[in-house]
PDB file of N, CA and C in Angstrom:
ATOM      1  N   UNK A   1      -5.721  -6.516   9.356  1.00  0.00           N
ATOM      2  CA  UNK A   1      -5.318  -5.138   9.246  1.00  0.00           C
ATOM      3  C   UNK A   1      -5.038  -4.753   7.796  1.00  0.00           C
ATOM      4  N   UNK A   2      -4.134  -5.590   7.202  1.00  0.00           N
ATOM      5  CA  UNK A   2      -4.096  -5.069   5.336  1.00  0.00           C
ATOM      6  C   UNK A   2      -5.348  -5.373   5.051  1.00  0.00           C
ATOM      7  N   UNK A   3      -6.328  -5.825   4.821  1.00  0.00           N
ATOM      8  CA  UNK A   3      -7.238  -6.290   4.428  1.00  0.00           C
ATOM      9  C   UNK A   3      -8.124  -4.711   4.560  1.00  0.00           C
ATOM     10  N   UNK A   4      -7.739  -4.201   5.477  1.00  0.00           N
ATOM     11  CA  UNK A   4      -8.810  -2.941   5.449  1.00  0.00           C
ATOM     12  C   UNK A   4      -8.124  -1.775   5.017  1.00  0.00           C
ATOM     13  N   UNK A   5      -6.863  -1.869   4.392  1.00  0.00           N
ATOM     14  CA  UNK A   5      -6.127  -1.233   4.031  1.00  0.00           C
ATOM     15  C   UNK A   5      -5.777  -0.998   2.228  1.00  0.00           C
ATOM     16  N   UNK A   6      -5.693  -2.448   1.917  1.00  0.00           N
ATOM     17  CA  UNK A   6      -5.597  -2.661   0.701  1.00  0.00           C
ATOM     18  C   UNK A   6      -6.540  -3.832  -0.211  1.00  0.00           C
ATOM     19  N   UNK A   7      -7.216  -3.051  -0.897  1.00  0.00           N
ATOM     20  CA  UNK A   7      -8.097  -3.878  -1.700  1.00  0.00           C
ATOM     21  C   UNK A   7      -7.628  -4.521  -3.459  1.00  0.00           C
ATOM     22  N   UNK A   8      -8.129  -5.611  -3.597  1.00  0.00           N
ATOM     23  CA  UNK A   8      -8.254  -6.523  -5.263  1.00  0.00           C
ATOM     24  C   UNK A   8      -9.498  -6.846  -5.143  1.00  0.00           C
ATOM     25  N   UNK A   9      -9.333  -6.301  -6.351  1.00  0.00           N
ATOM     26  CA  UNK A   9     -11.171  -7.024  -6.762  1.00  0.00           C
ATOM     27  C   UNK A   9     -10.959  -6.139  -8.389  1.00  0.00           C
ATOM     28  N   UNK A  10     -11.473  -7.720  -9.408  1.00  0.00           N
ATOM     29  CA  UNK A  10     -11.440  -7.586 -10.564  1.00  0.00           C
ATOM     30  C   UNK A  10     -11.799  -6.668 -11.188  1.00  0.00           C
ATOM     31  N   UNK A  11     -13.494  -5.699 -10.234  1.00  0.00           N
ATOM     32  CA  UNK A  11     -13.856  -4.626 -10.629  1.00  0.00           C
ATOM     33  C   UNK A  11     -13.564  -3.372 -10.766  1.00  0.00           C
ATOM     34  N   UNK A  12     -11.977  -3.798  -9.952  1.00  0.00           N
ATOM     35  CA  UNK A  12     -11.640  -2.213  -9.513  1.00  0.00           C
ATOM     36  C   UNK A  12      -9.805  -2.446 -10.455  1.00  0.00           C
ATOM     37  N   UNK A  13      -9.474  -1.562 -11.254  1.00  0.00           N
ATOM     38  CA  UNK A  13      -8.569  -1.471 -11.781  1.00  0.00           C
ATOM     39  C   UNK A  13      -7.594  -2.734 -12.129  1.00  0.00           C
ATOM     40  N   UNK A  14      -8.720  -4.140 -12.729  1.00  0.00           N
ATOM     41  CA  UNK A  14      -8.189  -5.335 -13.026  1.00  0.00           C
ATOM     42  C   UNK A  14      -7.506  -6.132 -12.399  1.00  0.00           C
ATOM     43  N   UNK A  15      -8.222  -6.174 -10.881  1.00  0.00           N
ATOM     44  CA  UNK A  15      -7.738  -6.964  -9.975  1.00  0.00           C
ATOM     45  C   UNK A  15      -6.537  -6.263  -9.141  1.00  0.00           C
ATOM     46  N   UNK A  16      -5.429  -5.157  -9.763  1.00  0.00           N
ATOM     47  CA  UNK A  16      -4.169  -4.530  -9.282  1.00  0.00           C
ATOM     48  C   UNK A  16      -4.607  -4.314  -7.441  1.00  0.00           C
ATOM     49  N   UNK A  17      -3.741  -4.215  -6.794  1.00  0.00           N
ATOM     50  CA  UNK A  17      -3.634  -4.361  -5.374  1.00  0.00           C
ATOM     51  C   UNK A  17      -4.209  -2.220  -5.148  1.00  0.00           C
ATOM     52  N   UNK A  18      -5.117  -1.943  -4.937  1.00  0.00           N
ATOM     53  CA  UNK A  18      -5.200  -0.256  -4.645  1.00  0.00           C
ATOM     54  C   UNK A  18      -5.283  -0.092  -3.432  1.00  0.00           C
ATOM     55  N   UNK A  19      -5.222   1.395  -3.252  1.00  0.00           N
ATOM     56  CA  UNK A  19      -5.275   1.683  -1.498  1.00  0.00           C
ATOM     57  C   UNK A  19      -7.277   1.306  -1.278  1.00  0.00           C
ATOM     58  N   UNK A  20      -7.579   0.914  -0.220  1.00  0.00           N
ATOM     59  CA  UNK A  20      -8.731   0.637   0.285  1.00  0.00           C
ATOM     60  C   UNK A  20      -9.612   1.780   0.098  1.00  0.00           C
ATOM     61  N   UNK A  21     -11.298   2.056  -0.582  1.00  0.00           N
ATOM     62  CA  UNK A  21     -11.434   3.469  -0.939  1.00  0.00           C
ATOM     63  C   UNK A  21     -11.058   3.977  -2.020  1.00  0.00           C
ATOM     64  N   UNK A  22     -10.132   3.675  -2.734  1.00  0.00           N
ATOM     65  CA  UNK A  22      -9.424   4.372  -3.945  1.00  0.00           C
ATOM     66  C   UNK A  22      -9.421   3.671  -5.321  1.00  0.00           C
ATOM     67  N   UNK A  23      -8.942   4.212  -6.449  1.00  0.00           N
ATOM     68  CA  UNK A  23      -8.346   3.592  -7.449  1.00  0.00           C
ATOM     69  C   UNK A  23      -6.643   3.878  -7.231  1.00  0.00           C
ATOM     70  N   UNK A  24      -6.276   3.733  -6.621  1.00  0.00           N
ATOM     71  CA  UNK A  24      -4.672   4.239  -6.748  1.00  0.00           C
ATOM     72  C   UNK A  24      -4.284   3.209  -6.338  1.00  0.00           C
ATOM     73  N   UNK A  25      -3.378   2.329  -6.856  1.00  0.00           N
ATOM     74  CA  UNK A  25      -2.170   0.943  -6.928  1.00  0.00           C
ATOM     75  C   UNK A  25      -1.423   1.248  -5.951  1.00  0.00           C
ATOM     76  N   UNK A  26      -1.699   0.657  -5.247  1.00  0.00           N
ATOM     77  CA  UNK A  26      -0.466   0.413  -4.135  1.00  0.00           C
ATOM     78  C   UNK A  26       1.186   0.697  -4.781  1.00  0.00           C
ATOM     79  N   UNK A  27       1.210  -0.116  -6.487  1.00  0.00           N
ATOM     80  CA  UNK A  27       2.874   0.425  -7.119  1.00  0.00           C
ATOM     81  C   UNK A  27       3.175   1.728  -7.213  1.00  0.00           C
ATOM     82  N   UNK A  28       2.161   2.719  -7.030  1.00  0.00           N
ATOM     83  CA  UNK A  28       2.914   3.950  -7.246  1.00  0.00           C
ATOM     84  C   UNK A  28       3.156   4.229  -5.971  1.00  0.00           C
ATOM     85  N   UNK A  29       2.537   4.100  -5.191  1.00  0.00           N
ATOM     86  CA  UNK A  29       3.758   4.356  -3.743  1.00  0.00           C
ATOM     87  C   UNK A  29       4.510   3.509  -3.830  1.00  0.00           C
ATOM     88  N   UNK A  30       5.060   2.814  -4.462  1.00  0.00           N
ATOM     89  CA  UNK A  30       6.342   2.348  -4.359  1.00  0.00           C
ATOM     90  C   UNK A  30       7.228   2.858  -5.694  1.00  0.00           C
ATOM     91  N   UNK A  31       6.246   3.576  -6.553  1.00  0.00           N
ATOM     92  CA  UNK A  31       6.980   4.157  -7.732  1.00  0.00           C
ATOM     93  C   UNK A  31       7.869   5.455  -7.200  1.00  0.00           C
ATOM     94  N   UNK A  32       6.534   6.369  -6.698  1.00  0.00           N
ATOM     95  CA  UNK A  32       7.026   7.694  -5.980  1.00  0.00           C
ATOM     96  C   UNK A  32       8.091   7.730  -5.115  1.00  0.00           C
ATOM     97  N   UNK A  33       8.725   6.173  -4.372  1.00  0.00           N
ATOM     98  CA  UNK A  33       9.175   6.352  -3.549  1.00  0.00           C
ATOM     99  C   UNK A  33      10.625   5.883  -3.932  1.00  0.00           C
ATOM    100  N   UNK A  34      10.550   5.187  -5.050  1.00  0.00           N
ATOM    101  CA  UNK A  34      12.133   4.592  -5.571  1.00  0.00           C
ATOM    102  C   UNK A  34      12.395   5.866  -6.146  1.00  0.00           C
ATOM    103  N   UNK A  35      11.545   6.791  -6.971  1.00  0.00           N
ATOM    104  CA  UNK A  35      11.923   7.949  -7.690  1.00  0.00           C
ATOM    105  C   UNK A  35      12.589   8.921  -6.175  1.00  0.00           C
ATOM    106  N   UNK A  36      12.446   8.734  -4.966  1.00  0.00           N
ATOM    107  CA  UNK A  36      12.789   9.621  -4.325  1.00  0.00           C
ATOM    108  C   UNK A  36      11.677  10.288  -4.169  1.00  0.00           C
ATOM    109  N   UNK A  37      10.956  10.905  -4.033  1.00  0.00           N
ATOM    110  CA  UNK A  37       9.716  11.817  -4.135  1.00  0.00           C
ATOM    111  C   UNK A  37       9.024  11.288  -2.603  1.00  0.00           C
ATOM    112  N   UNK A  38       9.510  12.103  -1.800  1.00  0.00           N
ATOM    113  CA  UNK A  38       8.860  12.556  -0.359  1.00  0.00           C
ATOM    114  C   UNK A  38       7.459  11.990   0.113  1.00  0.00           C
ATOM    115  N   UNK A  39       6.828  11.418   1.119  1.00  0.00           N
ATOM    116  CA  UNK A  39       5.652  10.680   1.181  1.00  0.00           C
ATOM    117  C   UNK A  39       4.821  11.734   0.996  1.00  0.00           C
ATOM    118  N   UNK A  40       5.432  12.630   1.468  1.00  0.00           N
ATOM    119  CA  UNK A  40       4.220  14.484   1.908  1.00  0.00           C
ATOM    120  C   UNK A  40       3.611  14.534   0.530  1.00  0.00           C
ATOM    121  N   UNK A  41       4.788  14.615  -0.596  1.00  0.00           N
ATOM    122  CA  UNK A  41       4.267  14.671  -1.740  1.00  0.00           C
ATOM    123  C   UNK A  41       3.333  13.577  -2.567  1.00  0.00           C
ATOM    124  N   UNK A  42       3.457  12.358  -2.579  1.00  0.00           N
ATOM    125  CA  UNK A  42       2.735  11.613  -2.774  1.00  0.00           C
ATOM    126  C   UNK A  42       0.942  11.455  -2.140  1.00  0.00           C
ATOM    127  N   UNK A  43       0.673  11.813  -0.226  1.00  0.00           N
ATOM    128  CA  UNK A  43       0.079  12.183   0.076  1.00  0.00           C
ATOM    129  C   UNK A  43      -0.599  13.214  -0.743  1.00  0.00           C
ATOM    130  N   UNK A  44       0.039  14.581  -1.567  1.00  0.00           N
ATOM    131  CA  UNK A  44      -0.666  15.759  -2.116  1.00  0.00           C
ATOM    132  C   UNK A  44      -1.051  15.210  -3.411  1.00  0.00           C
ATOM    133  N   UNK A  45      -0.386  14.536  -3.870  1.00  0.00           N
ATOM    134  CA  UNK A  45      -0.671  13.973  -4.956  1.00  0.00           C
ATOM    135  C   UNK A  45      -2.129  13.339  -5.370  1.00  0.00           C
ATOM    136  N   UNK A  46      -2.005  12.192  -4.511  1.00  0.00           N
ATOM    137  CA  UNK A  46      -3.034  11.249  -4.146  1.00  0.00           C
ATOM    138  C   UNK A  46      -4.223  11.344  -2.703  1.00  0.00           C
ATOM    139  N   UNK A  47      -4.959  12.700  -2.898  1.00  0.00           N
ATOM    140  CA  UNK A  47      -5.399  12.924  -1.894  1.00  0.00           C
ATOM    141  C   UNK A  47      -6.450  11.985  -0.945  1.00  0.00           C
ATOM    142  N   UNK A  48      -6.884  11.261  -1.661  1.00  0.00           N
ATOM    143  CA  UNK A  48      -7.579  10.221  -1.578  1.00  0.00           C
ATOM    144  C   UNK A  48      -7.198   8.879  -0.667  1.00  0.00           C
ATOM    145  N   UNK A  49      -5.737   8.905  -0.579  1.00  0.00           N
ATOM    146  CA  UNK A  49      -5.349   7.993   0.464  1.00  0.00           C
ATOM    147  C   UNK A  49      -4.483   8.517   1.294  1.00  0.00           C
ATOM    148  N   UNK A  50      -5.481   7.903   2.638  1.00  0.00           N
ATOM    149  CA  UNK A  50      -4.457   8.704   4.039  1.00  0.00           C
ATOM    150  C   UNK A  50      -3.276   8.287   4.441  1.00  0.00           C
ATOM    151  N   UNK A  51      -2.553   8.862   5.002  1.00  0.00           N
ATOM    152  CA  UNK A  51      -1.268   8.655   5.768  1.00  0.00           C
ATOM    153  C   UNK A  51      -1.738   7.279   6.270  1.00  0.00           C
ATOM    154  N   UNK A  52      -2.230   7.228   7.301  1.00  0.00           N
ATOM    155  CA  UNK A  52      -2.363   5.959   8.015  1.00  0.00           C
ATOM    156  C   UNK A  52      -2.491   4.643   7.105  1.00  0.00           C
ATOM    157  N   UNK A  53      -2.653   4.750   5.874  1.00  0.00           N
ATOM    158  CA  UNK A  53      -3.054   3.725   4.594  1.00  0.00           C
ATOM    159  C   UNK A  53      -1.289   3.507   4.341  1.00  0.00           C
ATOM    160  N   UNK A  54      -1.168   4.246   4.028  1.00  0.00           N
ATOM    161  CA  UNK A  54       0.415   4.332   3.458  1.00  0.00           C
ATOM    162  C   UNK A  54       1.317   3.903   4.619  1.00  0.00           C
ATOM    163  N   UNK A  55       1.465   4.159   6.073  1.00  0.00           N
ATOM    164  CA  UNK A  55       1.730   3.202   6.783  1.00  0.00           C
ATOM    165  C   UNK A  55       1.839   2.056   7.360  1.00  0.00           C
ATOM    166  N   UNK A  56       0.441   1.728   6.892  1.00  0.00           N
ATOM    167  CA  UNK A  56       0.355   0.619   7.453  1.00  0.00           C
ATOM    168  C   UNK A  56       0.876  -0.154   6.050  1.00  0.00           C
ATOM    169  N   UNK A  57       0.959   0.071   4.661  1.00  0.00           N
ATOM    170  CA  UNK A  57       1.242  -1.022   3.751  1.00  0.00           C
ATOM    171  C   UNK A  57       2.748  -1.072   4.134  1.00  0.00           C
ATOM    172  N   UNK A  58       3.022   0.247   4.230  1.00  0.00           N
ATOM    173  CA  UNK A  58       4.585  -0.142   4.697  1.00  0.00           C
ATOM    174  C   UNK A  58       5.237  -1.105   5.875  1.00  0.00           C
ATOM    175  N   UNK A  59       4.145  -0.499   6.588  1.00  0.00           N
ATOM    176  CA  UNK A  59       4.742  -1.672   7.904  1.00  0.00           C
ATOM    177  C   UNK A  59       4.429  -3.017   7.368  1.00  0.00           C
ATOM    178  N   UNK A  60       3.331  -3.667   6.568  1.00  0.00           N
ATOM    179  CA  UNK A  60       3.471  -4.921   6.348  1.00  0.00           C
ATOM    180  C   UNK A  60       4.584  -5.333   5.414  1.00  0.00           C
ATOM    181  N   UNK A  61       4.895  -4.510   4.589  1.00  0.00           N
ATOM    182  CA  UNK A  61       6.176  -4.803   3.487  1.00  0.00           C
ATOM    183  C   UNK A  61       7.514  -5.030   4.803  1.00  0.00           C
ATOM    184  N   UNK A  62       7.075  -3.781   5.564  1.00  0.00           N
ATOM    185  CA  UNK A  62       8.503  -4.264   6.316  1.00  0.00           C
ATOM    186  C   UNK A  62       8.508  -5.807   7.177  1.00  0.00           C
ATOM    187  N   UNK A  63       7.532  -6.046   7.608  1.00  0.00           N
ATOM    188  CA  UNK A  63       7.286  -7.109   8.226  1.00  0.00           C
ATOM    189  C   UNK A  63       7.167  -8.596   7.323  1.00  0.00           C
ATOM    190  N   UNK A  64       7.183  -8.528   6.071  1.00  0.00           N
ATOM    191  CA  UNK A  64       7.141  -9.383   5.544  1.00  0.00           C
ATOM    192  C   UNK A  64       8.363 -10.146   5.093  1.00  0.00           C
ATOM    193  N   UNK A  65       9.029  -8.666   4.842  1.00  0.00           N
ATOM    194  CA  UNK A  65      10.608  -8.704   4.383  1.00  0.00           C
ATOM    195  C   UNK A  65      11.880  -9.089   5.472  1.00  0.00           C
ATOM    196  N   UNK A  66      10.549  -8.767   6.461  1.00  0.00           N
ATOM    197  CA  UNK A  66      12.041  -9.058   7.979  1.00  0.00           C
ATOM    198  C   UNK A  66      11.778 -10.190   8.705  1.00  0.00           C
ATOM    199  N   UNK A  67      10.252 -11.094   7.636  1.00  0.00           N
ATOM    200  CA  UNK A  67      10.036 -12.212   8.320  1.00  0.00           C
ATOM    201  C   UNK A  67       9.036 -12.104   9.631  1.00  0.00           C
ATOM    202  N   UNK A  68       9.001 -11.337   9.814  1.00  0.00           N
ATOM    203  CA  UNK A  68       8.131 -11.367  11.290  1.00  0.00           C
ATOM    204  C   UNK A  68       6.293 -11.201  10.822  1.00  0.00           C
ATOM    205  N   UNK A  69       5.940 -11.392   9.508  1.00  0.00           N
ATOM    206  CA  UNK A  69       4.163 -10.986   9.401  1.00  0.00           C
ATOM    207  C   UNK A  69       3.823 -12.338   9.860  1.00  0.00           C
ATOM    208  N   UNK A  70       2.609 -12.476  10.182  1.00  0.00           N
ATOM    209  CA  UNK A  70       1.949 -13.714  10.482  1.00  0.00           C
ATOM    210  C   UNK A  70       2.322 -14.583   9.286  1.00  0.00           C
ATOM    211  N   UNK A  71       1.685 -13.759   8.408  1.00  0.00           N
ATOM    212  CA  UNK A  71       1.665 -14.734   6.975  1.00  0.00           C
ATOM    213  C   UNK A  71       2.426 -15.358   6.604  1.00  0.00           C
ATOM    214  N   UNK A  72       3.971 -15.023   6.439  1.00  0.00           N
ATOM    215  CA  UNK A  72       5.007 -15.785   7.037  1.00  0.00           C
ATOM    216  C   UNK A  72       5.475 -16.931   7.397  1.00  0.00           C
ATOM    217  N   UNK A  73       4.915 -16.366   9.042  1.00  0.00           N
ATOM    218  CA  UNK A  73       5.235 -17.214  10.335  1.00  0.00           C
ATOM    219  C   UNK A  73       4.430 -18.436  10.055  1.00  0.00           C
ATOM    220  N   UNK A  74       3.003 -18.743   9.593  1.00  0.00           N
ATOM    221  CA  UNK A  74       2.529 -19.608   8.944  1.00  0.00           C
ATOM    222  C   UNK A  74       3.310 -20.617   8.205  1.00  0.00           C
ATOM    223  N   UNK A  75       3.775 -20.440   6.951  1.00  0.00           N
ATOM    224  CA  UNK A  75       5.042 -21.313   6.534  1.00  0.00           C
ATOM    225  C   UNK A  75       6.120 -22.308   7.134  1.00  0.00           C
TER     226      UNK A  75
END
């Protein structure tokens, strides 16, 4: 599921983690979002990556952080 979500590849903005489809770094949704700045707005911002993109990285951050991702559970 991340895998179709979030892409690296050296060719695309020096390896940095982007939304799948895009040049946009996965860190600025996490920039926009420590600044406070609303997902709606980030969405307008970055029209290029959908809601459903931005959910789902979140749900794996949350799942990673609460222990429950596969990737994880592997360990």
């Amino acid at each position: 599921m991340v895998d179709d979500v979030i892409n690296r590849d050296p060719e695309i903005m020096g390896d940095t983690p982007v939304f799948c489809g895009t040049r946009v770094p996965i860190r600025v949704l996490w920039d926009h979002l420590e600044a406070g700045i609303p997902l709606a707005e980030f969405l307008a911002d970055y029209p290029t990556v959908q809601r459903e993109q931005v959910t789902a990285v979140l749900k794996h951050a949350a799942e990673i952080l609460l222990g429950e991702s596969s990737e994880t559970s592997a360990r």
